[in-house]
Each structure stands twice: as structure tokens, then as C-alpha cells.
Protein backbone atom coordinates (compact mmCIF):
# COMPACT_ATOMS: atom_id res chain seq x y z
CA UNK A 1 19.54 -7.00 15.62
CA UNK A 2 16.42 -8.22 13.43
CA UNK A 3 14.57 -7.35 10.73
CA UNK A 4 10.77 -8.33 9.93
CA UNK A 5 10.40 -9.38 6.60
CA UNK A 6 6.69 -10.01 4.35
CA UNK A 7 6.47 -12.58 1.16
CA UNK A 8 5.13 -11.51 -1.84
CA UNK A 9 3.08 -13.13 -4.34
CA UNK A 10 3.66 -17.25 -5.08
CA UNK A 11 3.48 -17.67 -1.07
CA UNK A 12 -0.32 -18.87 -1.11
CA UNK A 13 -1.63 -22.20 -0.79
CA UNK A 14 -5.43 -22.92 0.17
CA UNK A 15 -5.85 -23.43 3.58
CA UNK A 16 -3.01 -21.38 4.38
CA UNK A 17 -3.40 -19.33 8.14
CA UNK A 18 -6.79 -22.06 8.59
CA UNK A 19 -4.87 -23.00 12.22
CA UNK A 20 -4.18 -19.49 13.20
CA UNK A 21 -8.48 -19.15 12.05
CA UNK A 22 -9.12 -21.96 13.58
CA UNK A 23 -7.94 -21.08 17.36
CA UNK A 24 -7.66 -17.46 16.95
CA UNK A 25 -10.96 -14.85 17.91
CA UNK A 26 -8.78 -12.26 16.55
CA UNK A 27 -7.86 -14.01 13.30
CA UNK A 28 -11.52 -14.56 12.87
CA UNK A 29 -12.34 -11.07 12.84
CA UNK A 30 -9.47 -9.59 10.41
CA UNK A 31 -10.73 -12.49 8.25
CA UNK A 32 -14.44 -11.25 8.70
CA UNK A 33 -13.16 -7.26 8.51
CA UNK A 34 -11.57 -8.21 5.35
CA UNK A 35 -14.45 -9.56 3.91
CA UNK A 36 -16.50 -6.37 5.00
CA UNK A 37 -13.98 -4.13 3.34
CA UNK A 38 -13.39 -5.88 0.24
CA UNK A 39 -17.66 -6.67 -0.09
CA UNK A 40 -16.58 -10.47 -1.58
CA UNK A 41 -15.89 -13.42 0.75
CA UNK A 42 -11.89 -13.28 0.60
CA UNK A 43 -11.81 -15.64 3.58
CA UNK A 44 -13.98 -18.45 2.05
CA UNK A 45 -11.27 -18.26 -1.16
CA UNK A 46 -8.26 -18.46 1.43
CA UNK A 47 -9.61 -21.21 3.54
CA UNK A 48 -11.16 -23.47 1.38
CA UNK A 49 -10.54 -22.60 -2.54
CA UNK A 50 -10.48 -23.74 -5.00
CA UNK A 51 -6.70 -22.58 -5.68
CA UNK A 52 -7.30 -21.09 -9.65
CA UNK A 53 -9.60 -18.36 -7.65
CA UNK A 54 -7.23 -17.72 -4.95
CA UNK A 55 -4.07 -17.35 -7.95
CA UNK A 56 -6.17 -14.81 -9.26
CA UNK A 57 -3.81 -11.61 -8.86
CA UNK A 58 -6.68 -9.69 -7.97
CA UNK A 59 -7.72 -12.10 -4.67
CA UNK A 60 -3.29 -12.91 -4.27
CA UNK A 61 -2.48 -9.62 -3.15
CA UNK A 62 -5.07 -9.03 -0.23
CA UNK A 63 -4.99 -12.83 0.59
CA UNK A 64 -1.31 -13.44 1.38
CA UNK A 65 -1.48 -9.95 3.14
CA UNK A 66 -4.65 -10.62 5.33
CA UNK A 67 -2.47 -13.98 6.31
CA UNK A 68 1.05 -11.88 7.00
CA UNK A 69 -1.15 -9.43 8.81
CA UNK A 70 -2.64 -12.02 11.59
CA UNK A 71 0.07 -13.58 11.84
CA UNK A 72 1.49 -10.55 12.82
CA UNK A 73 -1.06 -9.72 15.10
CA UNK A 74 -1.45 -13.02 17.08
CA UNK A 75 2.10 -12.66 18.19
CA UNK A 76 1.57 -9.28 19.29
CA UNK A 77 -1.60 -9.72 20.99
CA UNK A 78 -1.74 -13.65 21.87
CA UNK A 79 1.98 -13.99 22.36
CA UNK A 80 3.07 -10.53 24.03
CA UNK A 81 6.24 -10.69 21.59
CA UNK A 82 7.00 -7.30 20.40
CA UNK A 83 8.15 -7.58 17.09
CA UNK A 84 8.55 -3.51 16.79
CA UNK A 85 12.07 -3.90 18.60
CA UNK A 86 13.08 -4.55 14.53
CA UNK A 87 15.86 -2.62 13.25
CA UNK A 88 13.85 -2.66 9.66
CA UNK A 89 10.59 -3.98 8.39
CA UNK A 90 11.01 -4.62 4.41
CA UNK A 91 8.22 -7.06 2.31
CA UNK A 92 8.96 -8.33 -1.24
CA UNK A 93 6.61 -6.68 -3.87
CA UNK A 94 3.02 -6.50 -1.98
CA UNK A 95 4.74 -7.74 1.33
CA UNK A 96 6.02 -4.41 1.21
CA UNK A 97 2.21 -3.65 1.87
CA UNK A 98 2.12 -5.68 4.57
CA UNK A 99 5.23 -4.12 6.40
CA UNK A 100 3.62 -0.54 6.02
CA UNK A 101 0.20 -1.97 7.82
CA UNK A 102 1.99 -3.93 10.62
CA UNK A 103 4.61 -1.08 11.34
CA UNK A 104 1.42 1.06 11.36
CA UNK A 105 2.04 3.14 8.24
CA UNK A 106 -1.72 2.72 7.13
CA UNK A 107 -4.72 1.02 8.85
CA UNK A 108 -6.00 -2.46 8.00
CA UNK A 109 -8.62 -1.27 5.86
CA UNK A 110 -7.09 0.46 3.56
CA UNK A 111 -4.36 -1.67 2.99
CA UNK A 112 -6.09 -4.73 1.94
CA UNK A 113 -8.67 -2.44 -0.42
CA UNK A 114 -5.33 -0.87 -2.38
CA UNK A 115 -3.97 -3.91 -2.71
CA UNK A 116 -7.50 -5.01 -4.33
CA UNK A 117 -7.27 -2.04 -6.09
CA UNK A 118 -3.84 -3.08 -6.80
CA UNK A 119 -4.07 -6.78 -7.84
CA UNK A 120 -7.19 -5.78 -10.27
CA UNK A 121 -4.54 -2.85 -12.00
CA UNK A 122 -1.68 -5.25 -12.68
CA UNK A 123 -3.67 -8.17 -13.83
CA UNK A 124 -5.56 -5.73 -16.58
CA UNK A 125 -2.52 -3.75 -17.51
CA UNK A 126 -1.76 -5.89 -20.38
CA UNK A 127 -4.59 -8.31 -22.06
CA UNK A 128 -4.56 -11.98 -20.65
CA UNK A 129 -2.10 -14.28 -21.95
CA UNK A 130 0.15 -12.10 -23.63
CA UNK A 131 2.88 -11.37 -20.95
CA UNK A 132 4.80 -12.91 -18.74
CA UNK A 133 7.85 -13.36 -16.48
CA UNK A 134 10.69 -15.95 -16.86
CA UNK A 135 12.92 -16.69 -14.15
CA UNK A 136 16.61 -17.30 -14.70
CA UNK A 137 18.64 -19.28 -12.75
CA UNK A 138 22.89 -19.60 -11.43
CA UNK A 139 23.57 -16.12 -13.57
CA UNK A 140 23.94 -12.52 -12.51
CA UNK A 141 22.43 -9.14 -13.02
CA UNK A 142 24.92 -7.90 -15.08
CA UNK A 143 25.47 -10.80 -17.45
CA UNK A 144 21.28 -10.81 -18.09
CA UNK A 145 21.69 -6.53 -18.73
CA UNK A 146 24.16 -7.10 -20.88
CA UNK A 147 22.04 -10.03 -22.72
CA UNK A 148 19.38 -7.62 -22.70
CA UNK A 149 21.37 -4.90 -24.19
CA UNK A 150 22.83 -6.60 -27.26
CA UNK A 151 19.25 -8.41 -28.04
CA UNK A 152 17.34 -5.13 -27.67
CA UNK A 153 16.94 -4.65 -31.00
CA UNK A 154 15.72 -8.25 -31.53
CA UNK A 155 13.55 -8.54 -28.38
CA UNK A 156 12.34 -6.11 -25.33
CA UNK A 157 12.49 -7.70 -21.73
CA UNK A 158 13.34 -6.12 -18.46
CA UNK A 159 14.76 -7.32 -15.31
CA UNK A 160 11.49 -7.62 -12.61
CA UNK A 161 12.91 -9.41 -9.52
CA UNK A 162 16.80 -9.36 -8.17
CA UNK A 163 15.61 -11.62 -5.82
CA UNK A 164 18.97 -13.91 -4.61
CA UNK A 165 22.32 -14.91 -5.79
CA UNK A 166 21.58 -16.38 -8.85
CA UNK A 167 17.69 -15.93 -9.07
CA UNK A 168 16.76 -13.55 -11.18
CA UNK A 169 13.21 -12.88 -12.72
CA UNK A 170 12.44 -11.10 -16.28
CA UNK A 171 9.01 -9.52 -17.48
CA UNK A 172 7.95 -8.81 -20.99
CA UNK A 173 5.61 -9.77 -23.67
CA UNK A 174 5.11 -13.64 -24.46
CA UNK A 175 6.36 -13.57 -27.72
CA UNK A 176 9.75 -11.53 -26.70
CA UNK A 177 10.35 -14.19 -23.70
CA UNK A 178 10.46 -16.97 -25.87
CA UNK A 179 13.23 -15.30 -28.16
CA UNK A 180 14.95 -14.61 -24.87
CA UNK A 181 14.68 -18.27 -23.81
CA UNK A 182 16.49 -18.93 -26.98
CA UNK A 183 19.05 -16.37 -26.31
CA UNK A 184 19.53 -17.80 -22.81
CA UNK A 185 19.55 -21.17 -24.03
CA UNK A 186 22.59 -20.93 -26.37
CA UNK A 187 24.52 -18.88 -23.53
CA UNK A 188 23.78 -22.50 -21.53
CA UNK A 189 21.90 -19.99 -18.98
CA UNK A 190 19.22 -21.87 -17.16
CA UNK A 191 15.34 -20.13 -17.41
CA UNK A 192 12.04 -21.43 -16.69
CA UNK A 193 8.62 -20.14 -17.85
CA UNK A 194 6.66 -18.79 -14.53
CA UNK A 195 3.42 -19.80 -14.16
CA UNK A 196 1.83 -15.83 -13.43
CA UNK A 197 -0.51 -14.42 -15.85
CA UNK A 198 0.64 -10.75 -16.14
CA UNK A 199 4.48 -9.40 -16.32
CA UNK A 200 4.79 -7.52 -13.52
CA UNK A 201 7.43 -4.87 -12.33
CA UNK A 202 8.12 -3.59 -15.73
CA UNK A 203 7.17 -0.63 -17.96
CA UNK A 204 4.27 -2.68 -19.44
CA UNK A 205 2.31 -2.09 -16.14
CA UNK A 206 2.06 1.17 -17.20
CA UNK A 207 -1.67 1.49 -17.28
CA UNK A 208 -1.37 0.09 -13.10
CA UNK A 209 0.95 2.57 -11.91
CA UNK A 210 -1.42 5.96 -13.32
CA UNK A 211 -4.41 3.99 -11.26
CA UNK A 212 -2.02 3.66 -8.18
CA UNK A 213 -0.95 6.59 -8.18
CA UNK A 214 -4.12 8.38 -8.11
CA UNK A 215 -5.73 5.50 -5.32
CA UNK A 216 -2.48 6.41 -3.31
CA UNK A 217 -3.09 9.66 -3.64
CA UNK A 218 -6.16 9.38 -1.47
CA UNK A 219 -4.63 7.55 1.10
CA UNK A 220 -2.82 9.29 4.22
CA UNK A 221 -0.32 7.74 5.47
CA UNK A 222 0.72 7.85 9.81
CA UNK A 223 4.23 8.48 10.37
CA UNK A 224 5.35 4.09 11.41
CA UNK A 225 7.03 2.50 14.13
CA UNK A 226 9.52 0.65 12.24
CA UNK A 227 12.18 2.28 9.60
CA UNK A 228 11.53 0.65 6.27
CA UNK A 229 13.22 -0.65 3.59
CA UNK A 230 12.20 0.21 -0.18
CA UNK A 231 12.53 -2.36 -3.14
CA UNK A 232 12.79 0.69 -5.85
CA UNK A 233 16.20 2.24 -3.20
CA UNK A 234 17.39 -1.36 -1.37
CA UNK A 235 17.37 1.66 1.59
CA UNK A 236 15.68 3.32 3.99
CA UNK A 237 12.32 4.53 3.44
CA UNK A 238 12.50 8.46 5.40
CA UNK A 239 9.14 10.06 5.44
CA UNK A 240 5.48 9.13 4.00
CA UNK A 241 5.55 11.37 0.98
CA UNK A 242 8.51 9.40 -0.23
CA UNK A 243 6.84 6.06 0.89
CA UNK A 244 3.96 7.16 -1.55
CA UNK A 245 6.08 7.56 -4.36
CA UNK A 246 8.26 4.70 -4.46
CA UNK A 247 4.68 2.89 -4.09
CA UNK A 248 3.84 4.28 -7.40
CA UNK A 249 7.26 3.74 -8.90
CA UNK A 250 7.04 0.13 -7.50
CA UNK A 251 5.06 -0.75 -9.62
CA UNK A 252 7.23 -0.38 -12.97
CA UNK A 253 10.23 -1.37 -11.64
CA UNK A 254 12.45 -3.76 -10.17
CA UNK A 255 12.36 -5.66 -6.94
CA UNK A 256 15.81 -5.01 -5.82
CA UNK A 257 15.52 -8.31 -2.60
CA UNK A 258 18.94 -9.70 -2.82
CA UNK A 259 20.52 -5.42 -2.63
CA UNK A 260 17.60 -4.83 -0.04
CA UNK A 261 18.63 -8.30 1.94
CA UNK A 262 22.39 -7.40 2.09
CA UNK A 263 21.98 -3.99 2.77
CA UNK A 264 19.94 -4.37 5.68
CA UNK A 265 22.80 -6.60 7.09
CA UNK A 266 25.83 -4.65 6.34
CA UNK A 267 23.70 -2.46 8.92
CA UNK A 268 24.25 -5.00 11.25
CA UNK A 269 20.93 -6.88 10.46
CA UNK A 270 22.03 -10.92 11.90
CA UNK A 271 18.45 -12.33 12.25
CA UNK A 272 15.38 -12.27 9.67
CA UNK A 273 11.95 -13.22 10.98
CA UNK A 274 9.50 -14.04 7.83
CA UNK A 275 5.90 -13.60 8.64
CA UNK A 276 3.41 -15.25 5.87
CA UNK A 277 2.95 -17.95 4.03
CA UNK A 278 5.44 -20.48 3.01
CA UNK A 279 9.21 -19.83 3.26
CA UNK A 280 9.67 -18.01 0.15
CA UNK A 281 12.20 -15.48 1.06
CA UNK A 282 13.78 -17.71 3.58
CA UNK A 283 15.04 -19.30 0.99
CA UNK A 284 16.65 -16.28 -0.98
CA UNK A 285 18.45 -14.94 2.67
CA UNK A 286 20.22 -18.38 2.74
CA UNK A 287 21.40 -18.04 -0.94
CA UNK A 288 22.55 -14.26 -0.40
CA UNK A 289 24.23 -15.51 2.87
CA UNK A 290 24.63 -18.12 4.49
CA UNK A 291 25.33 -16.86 8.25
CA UNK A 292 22.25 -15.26 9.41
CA UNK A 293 19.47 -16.57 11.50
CA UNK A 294 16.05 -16.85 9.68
CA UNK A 295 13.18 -18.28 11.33
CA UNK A 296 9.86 -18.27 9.18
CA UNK A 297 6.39 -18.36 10.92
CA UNK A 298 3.48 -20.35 9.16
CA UNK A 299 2.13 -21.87 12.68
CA UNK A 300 1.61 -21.36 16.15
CA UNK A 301 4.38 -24.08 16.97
CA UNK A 302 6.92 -21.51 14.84
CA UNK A 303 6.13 -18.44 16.99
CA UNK A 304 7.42 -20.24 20.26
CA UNK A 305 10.99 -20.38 18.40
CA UNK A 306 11.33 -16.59 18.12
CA UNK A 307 14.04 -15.28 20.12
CA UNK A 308 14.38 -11.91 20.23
């Protein structure tokens, strides 16, 4: 059994799906659809730059999704692969996004104008340059809470990202990450200052999940072809009123990969098949566990070595 899995945000490079453009008619017209929907030239940002544009969170979000997307599509459509016979589809952050439009949750359209909507509402929730997110590295979620509980009176940080075995990432204000730094320094904890300009995932974003959760609010939602996997639950996602709400909560609160990951295998989950950019969450699988097949597609040559 398989699962389909999306990146999230940190995936892009410039250039990235320029092969799959290059070759593809259908990649050339989600690219030019995109462009329609979102009234800006997206593509021209993915395909040539320059790369402090395309790390804007507000271009991020629909970018790496408009890339997982064809991806998606060209082995569906070009390569007759039918990537629907997935026990689970399940994204990281806005990959989650991109497993609701390719499982057929929500239509194309939509999906890359909330996540616009989406990648404009983080990046403003907090004024530039004064949060962050710190990633901490070879410790575990309980020994960070319990950092986090003893300093709360001295600094206020929260837990965004259970991403893997021993990668975890922290939001909060600039100032407080610093005087966790410290903290994690003296407990000989290794942490390293992210390069992202907002702190997402955490109460801060505040002002982002009331404008989600009236934008989602709009939206209707199909009933999918794939069973889901939430970050908010690490479980199964049942109906769309409940996908709409853990959207929201999303948002706020913590990316729970590495539960999500080892969940979806203790349900007999043995293969992961990463559409997107880079191999992001390849990377965590293999440092949750060791023993599954991954295969990650960023070019044609990588679809031929799906075997499902």
C-alpha cells in the first residue's frame, strides 16, 4: 500500500517544473490558468526568478502547489499511472493544499487563489522582521515542551513543525527566539535560525486564521477520491466540514509530519510517493523509518520508477 505525499514551503528553487513546462501542453496551460486566476504572472516568477520574489510567502504557497499539481497531472494524463489507488493523500503545511486539489477536494482555481489568499495572511500577520522560526535539531518533543514550560515566564515560543525524529521547528517573536537559542545552547541542544520571514503555525498568526476562515468559508468543497490525512489530528480527515476546519485551525497550530508519517504506516502504509519540488519530506520518512520505499518525483525520468 502507498500513500501520496505534497512538500510544503522551502521546496522551491527557480526553474523548478521548467522540464515538465518545457515538454508538457498540459503543464503549459495550468501554468497559463494560474496566471489567469491569480491576475500576476506566477509562471514567469517560477521559471525564471529572480529567487527573493519567488521566497516571497505570498508567490511560495501557489508556486510549489502549481508545480505539485502538474506533476500530478502529467502522470495521470501523460503517463496513464493512477495515483488514486493511494491508501492516503497527506501534504506538509500548504502541500496539504495540494493533496485536497489532486484528490479532487476543490478545483484548481480555487486552490491556488486561497493559497494566495493564504500566503498574503501569514506573511502580514505579524510586521516584517519581527518573528521567526528556529529549527532544533537530535532532541525530542517532549524535552523542547518541557524547555518551553520552565522558560515561559522568561520567553514565549511554540512548537510549529514535528517534522522527523529529531527535527523539530519553533515559532515566536525574534527577540524570544534568541533567549531560547540561549536556553538551547546551555542544554548543548543544537538550533539554527531559519531563513523565513514570518513565524508560522503558531498563535501569532492569529490575524491569518480569522481571514481563512472567512475565505474558506466561501469555498465548497466535493466529497475526494482519496482519504486524507490532517496535520492538526496525524489522522484521517472524514467529511468536508471537518476538512474546513482543521484548515482554519491549521493555521495556528502544529504540523504534526513525523505522528502523521508513522501513523499512516502503522496502517500498513510501506511506500511514499512525494510529488513536488525537491526531496524535502523524503528526507524526514527516512529519519522516522528507515524501511519504507520513498520515491520522490522532480522529473520525467523519476515518474518511469513508480511502481505501483
Amino acid at each position: 500500500m502507498f500513500s501520496v505525499i505534497f512538500p510544503g514551503q522551502g521546496s522551491q528553487i527557480v526553474g523548478m517544473g521548467k522540464e515538465f513546462y518545457n515538454k508538457f501542453d498540459i503543464v503549459k496551460k495550468l501554468f497559463k490558468e494560474a496566471d489567469e486566476a491569480l491576475e500576476m504572472s506566477l509562471s514567469k516568477i517560477i521559471l525564471d526568478g529572480p529567487k527573493e520574489k519567488l521566497d516571497l510567502t505570498t508567490n511560495t504557497q501557489p508556486a510549489i502547489f502549481l508545480i505539485s499539481y502538474s506533476i500530478f497531472q502529467v502522470i495521470k494524463k501523460e503517463f496513464n499511472l493512477d495515483l488514486h489507488k493511494a491508501k492516503y493523500f497527506a501534504g506538509h503545511s500548504l502541500g496539504e493544499y495540494s493533496a485536497i486539489a489532486c484528490a479532487e477536494y476543490l478545483d484548481f482555481q480555487n486552490s491556488i487563489r486561497i493559497l494566495k489568499i493564504r500566503g498574503d495572511a501569514m506573511q502580514n500577520s505579524v510586521p516584517k522582521g519581527e518573528g521567526g522560526m528556529t529549527a532544533v535539531l537530535g532532541s525530542t518533543v517532549e524535552k523542547i515542551e518541557k524547555i518551553l514550560n520552565e522558560n515561559r515566564n522568561n520567553f514565549f515560543a511554540e512548537i510549529a513543525n514535528d517534522n522527523s525524529e529529531g527535527q523539530i521547528v519553533l515559532s515566536g517573536l525574534n527577540k524570544d527566539l534568541k533567549k531560547l537559542s540561549d536556553v538551547l545552547k546551555e542544554n548543548k541542544i543544537k538550533n539554527i535560525k531559519l531563513p523565513v520571514s514570518a513565524p508560522f503555525h503558531c498563535s501569532l498568526m492569529k490575524k491569518a486564521t480569522d481571514i481563512m476562515r472567512l475565505e474558506l468559508g466561501k469555498l465548497e468543497f466535493k466529497k475526494g477520491k482519496n482519504v486524507l490525512i490532517s496535520n492538526i489530528t496525524a489522522d484521517e480527515i472524514f467529511n468536508s466540514d471537518e476538512l474546513k476546519d482543521l484548515l482554519i485551525k491549521q493555521i495556528e497550530n502544529r504540523v504534526r509530519w513525523r505522528e502523521s508519517v508513522i501513523n499512516m504506516i502503522n496502517k500498513k502504509v510501506t511506500q511514499f510517493i512525494e510529488i513536488g519540488p525537491g526531496k524535502v519530506l523524503s528526507g524526514l520518512i527516512k529519519r522516522t523509518n528507515k524501511d519504507v520505499k520513498i520515491t520522490s518525483i522532480n522529473c520525467e525520468e523519476d515518474i518511469k520508477t513508480i511502481d505501483i
